[in-house]
N, C-alpha and C. Protein backbone atom coordinates (compact mmCIF):
# COMPACT_ATOMS: atom_id res chain seq x y z
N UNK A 1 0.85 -1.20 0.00
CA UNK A 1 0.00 0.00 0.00
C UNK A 1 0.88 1.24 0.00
N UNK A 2 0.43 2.42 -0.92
CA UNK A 2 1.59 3.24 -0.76
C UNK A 2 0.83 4.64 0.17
N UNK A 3 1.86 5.62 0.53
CA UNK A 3 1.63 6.20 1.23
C UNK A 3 -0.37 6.82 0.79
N UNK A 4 -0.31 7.19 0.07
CA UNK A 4 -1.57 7.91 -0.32
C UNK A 4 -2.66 7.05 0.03
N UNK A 5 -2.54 5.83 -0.01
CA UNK A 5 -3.52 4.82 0.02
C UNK A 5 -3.71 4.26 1.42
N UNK A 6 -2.64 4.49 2.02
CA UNK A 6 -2.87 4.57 3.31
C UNK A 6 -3.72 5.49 4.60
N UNK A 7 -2.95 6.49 4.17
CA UNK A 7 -3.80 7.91 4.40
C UNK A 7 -5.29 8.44 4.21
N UNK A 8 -5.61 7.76 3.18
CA UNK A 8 -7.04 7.74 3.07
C UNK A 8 -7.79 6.81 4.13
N UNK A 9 -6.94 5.61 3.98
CA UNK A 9 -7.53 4.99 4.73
C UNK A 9 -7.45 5.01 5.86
N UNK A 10 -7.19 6.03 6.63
CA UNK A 10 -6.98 6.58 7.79
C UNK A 10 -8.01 7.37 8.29
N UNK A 11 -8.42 8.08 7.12
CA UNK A 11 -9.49 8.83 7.05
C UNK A 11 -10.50 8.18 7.50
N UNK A 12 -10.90 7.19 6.29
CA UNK A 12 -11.94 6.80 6.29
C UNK A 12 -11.98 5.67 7.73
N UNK A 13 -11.07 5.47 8.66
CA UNK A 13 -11.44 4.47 9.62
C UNK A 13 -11.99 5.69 10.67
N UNK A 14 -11.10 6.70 10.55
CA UNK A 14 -11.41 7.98 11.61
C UNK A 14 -13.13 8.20 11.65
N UNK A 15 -13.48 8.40 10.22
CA UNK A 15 -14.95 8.35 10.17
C UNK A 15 -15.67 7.62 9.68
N UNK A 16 -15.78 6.25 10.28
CA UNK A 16 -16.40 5.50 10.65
C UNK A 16 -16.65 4.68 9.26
N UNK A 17 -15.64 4.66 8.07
CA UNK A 17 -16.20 3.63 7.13
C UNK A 17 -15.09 3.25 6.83
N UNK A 18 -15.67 1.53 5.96
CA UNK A 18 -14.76 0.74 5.48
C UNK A 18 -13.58 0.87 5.13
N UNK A 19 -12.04 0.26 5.12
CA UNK A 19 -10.86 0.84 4.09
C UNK A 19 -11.27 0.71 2.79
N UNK A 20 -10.23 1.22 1.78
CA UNK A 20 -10.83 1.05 0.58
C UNK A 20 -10.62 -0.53 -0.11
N UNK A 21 -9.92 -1.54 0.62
CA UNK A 21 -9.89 -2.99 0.36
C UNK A 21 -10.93 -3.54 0.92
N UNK A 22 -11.12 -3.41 1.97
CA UNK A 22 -12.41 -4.09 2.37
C UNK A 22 -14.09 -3.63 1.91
N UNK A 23 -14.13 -2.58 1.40
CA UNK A 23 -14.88 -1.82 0.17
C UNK A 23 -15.00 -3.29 -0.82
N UNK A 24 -14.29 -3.24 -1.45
CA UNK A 24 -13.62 -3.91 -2.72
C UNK A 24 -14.31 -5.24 -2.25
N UNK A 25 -13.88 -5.70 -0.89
CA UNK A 25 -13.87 -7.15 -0.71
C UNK A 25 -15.28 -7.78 -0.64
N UNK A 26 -16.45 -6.58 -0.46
CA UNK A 26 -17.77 -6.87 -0.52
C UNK A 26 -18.26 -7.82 -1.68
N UNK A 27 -17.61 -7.48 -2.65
CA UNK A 27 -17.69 -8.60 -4.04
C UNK A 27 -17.71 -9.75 -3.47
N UNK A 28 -16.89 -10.43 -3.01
CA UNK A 28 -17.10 -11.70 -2.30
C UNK A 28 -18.39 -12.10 -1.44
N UNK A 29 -19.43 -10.81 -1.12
CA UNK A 29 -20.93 -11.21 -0.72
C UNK A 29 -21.37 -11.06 -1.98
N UNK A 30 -21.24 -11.00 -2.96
CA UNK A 30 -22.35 -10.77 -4.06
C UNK A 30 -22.60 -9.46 -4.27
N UNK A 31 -22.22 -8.43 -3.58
CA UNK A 31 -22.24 -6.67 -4.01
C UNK A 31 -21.41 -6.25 -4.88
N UNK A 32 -21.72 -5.27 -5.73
CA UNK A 32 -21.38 -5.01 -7.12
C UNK A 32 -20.33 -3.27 -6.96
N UNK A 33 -19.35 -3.65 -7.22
CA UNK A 33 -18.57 -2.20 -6.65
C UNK A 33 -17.90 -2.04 -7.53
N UNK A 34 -17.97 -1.68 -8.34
CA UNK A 34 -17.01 -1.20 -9.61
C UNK A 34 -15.76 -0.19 -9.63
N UNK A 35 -15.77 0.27 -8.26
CA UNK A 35 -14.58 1.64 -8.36
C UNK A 35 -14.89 1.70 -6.83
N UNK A 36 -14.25 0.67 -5.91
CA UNK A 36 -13.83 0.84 -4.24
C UNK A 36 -13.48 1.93 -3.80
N UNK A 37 -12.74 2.75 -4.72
CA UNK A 37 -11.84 4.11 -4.12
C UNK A 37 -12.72 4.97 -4.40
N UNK A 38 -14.11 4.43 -4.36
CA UNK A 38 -14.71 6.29 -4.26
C UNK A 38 -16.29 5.81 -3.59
N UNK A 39 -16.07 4.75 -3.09
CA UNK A 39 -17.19 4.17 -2.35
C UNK A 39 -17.15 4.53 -1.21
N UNK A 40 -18.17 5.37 0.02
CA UNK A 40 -17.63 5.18 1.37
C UNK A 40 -18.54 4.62 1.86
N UNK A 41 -18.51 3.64 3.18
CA UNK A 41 -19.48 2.43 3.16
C UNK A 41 -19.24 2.90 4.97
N UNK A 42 -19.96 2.60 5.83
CA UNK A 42 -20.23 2.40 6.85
C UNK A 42 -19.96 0.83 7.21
N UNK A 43 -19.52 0.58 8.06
CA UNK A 43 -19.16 -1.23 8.20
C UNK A 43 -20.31 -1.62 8.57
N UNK A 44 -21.28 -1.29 9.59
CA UNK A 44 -22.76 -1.95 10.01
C UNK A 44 -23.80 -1.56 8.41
N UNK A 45 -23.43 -1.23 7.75
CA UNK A 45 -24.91 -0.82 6.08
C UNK A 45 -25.04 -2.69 5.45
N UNK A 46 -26.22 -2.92 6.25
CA UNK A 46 -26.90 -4.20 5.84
C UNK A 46 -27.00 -4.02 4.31
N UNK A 47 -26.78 -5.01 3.29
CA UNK A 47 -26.82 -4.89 1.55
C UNK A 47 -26.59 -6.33 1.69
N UNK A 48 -27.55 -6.47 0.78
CA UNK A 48 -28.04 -8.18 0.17
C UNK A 48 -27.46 -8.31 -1.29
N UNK A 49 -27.62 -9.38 -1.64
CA UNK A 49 -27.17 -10.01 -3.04
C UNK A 49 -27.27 -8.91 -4.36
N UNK A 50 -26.29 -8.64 -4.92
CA UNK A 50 -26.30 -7.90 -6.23
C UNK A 50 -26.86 -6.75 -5.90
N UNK A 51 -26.73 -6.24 -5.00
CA UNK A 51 -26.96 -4.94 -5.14
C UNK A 51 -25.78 -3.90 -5.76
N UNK A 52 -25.98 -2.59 -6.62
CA UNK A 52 -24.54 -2.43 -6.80
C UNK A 52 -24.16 -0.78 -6.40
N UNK A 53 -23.13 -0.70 -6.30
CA UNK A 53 -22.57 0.62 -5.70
C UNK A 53 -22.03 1.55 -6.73
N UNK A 54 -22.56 2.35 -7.25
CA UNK A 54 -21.80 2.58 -8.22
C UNK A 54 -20.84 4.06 -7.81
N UNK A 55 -19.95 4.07 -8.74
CA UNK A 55 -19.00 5.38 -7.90
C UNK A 55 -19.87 6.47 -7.46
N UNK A 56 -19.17 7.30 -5.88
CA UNK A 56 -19.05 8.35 -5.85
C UNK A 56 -20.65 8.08 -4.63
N UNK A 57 -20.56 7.22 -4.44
CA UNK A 57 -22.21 6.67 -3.51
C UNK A 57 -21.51 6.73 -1.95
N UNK A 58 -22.23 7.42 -0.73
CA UNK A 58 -22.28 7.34 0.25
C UNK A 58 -23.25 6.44 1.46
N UNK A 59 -22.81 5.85 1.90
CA UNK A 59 -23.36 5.34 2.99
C UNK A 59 -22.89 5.04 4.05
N UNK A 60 -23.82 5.75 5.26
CA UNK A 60 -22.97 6.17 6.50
C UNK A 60 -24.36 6.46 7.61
N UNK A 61 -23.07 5.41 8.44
CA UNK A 61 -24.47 5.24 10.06
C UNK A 61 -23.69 6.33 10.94
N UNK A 62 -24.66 6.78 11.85
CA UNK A 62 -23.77 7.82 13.07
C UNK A 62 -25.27 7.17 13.98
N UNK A 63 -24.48 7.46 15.46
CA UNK A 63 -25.45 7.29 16.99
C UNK A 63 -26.61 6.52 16.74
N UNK A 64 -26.22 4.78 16.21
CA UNK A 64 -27.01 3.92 16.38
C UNK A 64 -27.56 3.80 15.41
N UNK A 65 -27.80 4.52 13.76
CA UNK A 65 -28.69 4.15 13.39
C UNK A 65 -29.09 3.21 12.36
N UNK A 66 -29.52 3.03 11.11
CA UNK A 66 -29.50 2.00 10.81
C UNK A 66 -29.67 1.95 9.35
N UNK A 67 -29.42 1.26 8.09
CA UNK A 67 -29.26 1.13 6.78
C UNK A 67 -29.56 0.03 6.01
N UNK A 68 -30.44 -0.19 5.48
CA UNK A 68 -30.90 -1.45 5.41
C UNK A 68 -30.77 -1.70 3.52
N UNK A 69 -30.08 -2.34 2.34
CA UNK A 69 -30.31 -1.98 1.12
C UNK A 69 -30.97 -3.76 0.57
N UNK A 70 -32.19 -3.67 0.13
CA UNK A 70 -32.26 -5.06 -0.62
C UNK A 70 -31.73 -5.62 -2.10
N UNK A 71 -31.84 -6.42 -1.93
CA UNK A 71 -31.23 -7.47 -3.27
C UNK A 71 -31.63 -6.75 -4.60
N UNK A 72 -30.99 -6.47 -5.21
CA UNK A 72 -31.03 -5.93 -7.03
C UNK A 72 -30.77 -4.59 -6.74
N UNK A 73 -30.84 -3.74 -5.73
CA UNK A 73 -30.85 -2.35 -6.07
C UNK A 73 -29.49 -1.72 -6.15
N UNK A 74 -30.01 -0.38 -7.43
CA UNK A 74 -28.86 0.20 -7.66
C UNK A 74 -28.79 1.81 -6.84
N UNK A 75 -27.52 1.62 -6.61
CA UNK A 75 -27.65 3.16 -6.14
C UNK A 75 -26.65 3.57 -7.15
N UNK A 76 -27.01 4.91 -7.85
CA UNK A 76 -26.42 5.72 -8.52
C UNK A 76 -25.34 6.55 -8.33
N UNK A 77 -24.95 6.93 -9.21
CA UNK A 77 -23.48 7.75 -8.55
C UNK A 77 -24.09 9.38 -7.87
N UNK A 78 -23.84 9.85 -6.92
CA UNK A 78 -24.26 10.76 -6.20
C UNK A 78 -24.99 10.55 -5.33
N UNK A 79 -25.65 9.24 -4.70
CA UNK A 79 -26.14 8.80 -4.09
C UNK A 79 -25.65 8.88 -2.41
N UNK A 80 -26.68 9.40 -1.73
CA UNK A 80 -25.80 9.71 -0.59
C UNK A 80 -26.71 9.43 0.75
N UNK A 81 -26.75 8.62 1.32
CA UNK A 81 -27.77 7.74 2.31
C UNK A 81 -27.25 7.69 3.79
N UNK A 82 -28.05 8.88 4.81
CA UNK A 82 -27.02 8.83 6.11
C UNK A 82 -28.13 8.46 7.36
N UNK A 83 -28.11 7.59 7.82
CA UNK A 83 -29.20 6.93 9.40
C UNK A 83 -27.71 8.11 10.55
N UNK A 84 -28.15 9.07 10.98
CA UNK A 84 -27.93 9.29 12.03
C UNK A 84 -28.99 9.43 13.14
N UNK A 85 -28.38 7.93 13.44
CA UNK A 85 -29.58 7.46 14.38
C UNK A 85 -31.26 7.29 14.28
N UNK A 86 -31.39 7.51 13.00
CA UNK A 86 -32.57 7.01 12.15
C UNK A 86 -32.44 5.61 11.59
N UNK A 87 -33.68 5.29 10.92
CA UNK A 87 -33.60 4.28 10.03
C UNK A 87 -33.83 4.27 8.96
N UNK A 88 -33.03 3.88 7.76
CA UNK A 88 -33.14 3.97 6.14
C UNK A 88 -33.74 2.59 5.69
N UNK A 89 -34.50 2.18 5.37
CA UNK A 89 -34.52 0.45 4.06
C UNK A 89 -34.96 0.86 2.97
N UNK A 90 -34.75 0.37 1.89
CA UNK A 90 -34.78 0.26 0.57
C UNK A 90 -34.93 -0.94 -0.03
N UNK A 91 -35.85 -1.38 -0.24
CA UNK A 91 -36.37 -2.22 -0.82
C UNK A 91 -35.37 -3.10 -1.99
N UNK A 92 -36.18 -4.22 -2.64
CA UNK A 92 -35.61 -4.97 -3.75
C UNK A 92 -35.71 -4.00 -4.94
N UNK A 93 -34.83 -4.28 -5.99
CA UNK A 93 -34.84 -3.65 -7.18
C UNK A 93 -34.97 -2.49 -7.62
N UNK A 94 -34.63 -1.52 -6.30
CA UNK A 94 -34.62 0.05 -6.58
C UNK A 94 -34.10 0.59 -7.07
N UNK A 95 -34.42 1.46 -7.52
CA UNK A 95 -33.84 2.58 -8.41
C UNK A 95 -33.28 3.90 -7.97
N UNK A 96 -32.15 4.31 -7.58
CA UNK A 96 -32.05 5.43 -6.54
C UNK A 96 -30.65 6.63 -7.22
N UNK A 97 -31.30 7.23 -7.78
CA UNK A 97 -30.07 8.48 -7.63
C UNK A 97 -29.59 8.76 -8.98
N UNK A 98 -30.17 7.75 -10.22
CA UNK A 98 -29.81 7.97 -11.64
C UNK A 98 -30.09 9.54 -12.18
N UNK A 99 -29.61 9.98 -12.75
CA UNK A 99 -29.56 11.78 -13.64
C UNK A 99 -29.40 12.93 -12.35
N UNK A 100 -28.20 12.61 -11.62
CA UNK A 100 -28.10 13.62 -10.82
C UNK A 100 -28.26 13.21 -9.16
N UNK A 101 -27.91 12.27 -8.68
CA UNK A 101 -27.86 11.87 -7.39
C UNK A 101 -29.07 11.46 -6.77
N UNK A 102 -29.02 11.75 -5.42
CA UNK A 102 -30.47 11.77 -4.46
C UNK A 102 -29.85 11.55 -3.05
N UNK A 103 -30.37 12.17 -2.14
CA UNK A 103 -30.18 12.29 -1.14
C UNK A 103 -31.30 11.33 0.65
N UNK A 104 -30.59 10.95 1.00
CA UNK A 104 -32.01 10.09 1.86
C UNK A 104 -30.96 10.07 3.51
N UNK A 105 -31.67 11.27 4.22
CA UNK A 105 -30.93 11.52 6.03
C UNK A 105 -32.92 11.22 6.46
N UNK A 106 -32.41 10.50 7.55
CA UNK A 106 -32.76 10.39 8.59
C UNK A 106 -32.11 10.46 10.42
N UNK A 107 -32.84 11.64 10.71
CA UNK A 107 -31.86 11.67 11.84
C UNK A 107 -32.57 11.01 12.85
N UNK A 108 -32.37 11.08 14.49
CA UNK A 108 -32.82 10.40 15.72
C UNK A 108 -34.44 10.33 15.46
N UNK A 109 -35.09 8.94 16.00
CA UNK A 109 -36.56 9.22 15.42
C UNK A 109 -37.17 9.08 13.84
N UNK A 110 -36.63 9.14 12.85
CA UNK A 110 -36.60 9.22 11.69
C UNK A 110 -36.79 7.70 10.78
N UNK A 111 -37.83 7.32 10.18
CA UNK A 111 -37.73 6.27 9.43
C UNK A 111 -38.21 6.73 8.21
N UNK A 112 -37.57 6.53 7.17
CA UNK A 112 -37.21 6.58 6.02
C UNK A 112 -37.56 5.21 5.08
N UNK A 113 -38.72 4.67 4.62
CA UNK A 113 -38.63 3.52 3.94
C UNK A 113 -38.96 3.61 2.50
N UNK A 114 -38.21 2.78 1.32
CA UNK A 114 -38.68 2.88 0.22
C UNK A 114 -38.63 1.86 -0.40
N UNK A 115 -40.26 1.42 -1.07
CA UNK A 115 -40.41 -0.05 -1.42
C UNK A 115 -39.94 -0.67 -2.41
N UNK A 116 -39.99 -1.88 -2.84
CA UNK A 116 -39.31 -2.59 -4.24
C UNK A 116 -39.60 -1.59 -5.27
N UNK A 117 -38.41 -1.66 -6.10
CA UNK A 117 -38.85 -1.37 -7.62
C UNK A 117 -39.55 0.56 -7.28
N UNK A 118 -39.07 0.75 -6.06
CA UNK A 118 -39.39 2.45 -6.12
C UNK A 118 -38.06 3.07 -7.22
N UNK A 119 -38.33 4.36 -7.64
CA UNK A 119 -37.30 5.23 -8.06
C UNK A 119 -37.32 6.49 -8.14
N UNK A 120 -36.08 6.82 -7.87
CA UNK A 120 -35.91 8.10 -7.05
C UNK A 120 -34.72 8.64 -8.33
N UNK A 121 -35.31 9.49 -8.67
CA UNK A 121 -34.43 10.46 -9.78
C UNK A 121 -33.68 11.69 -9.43
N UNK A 122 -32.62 12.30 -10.15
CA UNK A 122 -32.59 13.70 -10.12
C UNK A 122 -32.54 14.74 -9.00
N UNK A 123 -31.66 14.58 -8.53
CA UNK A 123 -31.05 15.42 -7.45
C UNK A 123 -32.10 15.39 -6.14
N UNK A 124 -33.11 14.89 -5.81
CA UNK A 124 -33.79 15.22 -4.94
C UNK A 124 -33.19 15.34 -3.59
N UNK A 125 -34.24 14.93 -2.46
CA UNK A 125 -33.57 14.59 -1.14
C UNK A 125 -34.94 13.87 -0.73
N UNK A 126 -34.75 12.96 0.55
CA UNK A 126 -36.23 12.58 1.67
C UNK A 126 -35.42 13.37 3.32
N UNK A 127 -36.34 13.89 3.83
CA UNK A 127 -34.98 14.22 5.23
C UNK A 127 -36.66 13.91 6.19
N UNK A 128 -36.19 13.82 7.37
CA UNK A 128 -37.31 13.17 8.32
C UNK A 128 -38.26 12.17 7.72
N UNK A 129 -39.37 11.69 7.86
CA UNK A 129 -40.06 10.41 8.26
C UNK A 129 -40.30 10.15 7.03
N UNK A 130 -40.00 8.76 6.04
CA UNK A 130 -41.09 9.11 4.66
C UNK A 130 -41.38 7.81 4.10
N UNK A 131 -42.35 7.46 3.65
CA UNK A 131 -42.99 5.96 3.18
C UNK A 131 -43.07 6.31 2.01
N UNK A 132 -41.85 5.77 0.81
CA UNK A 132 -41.77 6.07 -0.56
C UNK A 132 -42.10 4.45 -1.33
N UNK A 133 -43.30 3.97 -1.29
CA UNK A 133 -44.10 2.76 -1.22
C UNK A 133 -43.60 1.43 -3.10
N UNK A 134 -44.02 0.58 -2.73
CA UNK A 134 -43.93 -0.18 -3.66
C UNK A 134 -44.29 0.65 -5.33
N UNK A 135 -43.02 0.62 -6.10
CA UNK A 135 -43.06 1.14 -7.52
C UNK A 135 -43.27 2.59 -7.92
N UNK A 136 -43.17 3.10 -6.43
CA UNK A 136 -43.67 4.82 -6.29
C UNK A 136 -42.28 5.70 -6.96
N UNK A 137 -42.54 6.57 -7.81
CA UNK A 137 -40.84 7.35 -7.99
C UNK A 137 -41.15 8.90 -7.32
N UNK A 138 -40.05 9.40 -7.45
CA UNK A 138 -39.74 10.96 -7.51
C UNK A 138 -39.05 11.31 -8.54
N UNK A 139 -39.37 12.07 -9.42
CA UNK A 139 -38.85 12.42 -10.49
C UNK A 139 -38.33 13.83 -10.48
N UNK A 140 -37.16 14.00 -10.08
CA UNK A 140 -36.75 15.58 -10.34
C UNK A 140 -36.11 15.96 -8.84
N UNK A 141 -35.77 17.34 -8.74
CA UNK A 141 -34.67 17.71 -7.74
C UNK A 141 -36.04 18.50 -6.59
N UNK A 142 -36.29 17.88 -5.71
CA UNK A 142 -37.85 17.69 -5.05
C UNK A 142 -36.90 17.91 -3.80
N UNK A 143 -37.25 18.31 -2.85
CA UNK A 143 -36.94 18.02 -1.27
C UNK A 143 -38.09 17.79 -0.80
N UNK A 144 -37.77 16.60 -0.28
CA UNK A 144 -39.75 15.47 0.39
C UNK A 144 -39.03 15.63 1.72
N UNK A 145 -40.51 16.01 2.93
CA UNK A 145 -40.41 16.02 4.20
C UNK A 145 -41.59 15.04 4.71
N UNK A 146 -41.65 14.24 5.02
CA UNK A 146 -43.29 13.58 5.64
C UNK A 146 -44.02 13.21 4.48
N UNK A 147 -43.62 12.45 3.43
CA UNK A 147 -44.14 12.38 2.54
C UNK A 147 -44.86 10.76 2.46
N UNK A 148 -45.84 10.80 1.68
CA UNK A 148 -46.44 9.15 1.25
C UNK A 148 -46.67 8.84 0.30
N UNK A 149 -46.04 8.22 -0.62
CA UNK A 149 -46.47 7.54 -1.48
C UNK A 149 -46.62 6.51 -1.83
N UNK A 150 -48.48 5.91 -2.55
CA UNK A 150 -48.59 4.66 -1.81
C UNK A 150 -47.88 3.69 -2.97
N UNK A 151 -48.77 2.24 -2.43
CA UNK A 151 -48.15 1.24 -3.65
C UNK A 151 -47.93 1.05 -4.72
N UNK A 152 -47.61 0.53 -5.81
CA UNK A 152 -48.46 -0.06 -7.07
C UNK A 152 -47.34 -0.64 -8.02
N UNK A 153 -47.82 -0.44 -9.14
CA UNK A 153 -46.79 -1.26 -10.14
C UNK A 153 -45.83 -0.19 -10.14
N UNK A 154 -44.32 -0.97 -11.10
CA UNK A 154 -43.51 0.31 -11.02
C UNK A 154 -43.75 1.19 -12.81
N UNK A 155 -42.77 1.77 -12.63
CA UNK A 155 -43.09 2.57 -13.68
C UNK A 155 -42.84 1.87 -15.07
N UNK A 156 -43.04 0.67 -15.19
CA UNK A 156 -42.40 -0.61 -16.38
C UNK A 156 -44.46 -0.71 -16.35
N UNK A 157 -44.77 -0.35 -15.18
CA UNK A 157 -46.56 -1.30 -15.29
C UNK A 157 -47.00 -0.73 -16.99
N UNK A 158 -47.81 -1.32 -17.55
CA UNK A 158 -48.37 -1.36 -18.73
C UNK A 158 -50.05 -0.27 -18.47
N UNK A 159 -50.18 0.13 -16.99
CA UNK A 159 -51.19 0.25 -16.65
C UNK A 159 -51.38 1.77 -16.21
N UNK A 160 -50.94 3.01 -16.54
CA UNK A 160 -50.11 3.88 -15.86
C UNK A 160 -51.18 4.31 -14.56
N UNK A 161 -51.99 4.13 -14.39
CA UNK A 161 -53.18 4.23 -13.32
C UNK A 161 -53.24 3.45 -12.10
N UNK A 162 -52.17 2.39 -12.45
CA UNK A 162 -51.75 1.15 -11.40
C UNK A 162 -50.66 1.45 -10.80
N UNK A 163 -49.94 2.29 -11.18
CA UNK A 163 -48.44 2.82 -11.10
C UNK A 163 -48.51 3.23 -9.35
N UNK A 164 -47.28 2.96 -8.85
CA UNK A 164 -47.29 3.83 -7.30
C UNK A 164 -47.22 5.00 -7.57
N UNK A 165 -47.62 5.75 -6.44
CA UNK A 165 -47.42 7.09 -6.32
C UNK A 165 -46.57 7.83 -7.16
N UNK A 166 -46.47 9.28 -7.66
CA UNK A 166 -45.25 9.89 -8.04
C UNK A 166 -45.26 11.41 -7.99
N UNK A 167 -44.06 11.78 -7.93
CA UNK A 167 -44.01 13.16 -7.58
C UNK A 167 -42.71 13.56 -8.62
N UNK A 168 -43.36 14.71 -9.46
CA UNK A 168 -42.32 14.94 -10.35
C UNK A 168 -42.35 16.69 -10.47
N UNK A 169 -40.77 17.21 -10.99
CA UNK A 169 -41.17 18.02 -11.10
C UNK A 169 -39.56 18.99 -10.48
N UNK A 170 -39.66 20.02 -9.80
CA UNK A 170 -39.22 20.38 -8.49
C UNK A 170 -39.66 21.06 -7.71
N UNK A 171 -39.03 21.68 -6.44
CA UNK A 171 -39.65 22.20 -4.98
C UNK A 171 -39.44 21.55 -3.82
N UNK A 172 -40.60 21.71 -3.21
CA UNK A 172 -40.52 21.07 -1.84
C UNK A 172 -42.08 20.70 -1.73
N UNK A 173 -41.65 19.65 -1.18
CA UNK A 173 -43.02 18.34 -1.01
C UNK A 173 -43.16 18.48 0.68
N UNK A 174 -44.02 18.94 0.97
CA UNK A 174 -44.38 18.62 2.33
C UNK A 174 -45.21 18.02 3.06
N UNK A 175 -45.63 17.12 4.02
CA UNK A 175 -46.89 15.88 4.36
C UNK A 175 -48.05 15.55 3.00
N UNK A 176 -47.22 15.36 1.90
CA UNK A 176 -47.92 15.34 0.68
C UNK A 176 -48.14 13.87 0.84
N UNK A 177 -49.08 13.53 0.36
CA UNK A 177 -49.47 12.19 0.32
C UNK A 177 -50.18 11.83 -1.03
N UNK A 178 -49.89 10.69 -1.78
CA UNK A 178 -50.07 10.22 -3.51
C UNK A 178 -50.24 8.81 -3.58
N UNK A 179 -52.11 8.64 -3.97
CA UNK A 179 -52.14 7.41 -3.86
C UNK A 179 -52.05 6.68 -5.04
N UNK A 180 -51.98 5.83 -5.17
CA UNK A 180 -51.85 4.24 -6.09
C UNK A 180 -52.46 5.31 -7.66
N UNK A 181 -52.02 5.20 -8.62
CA UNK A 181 -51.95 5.53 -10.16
C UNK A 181 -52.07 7.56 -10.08
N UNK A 182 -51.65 8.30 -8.78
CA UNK A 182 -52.22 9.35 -9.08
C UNK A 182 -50.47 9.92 -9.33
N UNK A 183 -50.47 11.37 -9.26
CA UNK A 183 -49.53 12.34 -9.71
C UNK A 183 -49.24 13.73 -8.98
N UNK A 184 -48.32 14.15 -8.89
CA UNK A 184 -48.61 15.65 -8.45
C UNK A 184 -47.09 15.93 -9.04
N UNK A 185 -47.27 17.23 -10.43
CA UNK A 185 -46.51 17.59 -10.63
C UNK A 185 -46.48 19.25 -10.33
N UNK A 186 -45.28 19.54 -10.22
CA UNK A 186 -44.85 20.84 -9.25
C UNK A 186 -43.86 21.69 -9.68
N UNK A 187 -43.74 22.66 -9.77
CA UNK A 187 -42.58 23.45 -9.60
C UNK A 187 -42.64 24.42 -8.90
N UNK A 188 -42.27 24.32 -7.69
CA UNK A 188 -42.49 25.15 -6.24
C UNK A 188 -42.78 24.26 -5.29
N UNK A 189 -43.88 24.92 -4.82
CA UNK A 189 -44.66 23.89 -4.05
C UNK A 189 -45.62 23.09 -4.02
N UNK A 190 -45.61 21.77 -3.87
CA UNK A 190 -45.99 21.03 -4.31
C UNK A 190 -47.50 20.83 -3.52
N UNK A 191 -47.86 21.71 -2.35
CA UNK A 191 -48.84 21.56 -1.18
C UNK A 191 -50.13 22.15 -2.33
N UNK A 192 -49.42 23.13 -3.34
CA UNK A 192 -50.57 24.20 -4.10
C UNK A 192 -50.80 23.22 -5.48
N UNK A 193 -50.28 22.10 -5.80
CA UNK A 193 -50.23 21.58 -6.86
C UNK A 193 -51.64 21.05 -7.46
N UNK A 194 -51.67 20.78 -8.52
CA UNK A 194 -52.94 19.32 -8.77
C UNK A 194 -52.55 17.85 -8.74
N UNK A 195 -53.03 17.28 -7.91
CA UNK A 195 -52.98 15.81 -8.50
C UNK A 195 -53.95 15.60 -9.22
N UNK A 196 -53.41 14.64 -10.53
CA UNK A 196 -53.95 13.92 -11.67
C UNK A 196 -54.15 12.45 -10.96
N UNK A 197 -54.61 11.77 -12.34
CA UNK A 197 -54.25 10.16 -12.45
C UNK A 197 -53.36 10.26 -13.76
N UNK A 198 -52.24 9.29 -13.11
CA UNK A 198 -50.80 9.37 -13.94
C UNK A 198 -51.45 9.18 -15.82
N UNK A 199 -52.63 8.65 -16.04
CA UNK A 199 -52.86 8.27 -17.72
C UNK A 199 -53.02 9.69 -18.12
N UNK A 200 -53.10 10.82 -17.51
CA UNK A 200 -53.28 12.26 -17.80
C UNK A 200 -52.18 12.43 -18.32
N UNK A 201 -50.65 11.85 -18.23
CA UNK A 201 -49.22 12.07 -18.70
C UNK A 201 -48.91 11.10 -19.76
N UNK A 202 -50.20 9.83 -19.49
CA UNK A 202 -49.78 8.72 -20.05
C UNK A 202 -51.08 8.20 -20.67
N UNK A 203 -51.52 9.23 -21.88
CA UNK A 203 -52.66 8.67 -22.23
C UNK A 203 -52.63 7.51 -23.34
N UNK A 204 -53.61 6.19 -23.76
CA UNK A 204 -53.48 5.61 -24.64
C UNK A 204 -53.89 5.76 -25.87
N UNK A 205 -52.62 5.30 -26.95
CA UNK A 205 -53.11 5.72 -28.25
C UNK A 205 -54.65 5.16 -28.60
């Protein structure tokens, strides 16, 4: 190891994540890390089979809290996921942080959940409590506080009315709540918005 590579990894034990070999060595569970030296990983961040890391992704526990990632999901590069002393899970086959990052803190008190096959686009953030539900996305650079969005197919459904929740757009989303095939697109605030039903974006020929 030469000096530089050491030093980092000095760093990174100081605050509280993986070296950059043992990064790397996650491959050996079935996690997908393509570029170790720009991964920072928390040693307690629960991640199941094939999930993959792609550069420049954060994940990091402080005062207990907790990180949970399921099997298939990708986190995108800019991706930046912190449980201080909250709780994060993320479901199977998610989609998190593609065209511009995404952001997901939960601090003390704080649960943060987002279901299979959710996706989360474009710079956003979730910060305090938020149920981002089975196939539900966020589309765009959004800051969600207390937000719900409920179940449904993901955005692959053939059905766009079946679709989970979605919130597109940008602003700030506040105790907004979006049920099963509806919409609320925004630029501002999203409290003054309309919700549709998503076939209003997605009508059939």
């Amino acid at each position: 190891m030469n000096e530089t590579d050491h030093l980092g990894d000095e760093a990174r034990r100081r605050l509280g994540f993986l070296s950059q070999g043992d990064t790397a060595a996650l491959s050996r569970r079935g996690i997908l890390v393509p570029d170790p030296g720009s991964v920072l990983i928390s040693g307690d961040v629960r991640l199941e089979d094939d999930v993959v890391l792609w550069p420049n992704v954060v994940l990091q526990i402080a005062d207990g809290g907790t990180v949970a990632v399921a099997r298939g999901t990708q986190l995108f590069p800019g991706t930046r996921i912190v449980a201080a002393g909250g709780w994060v899970g993320i479901g199977a086959d998610a989609e998190i942080g593609e065209e511009g990052g995404f952001t997901l803190k939960a601090a003390a008190g704080d649960t943060i959940a987002v279901g299979d096959g959710a996706r989360l686009l474009g710079g956003g953030s979730l910060t305090r409590s938020n149920r981002i539900g089975r196939g539900a996305q966020i589309l765009g650079p959004i800051r969600c506080q207390t937000c719900t969005l409920r179940d449904g197919g993901t955005h692959r459904d053939p059905e766009p009315d079946e679709r989970g929740g979605v919130l597109k757009g940008f602003g700030v989303a506040r105790g907004i709540e979006v049920p099963q095939g509806h919409v609320i697109q925004a630029f501002g605030l999203f409290a003054d918005a309309v919700m549709r039903r998503q076939s209003y974006f997605h009508p059939k020929g």
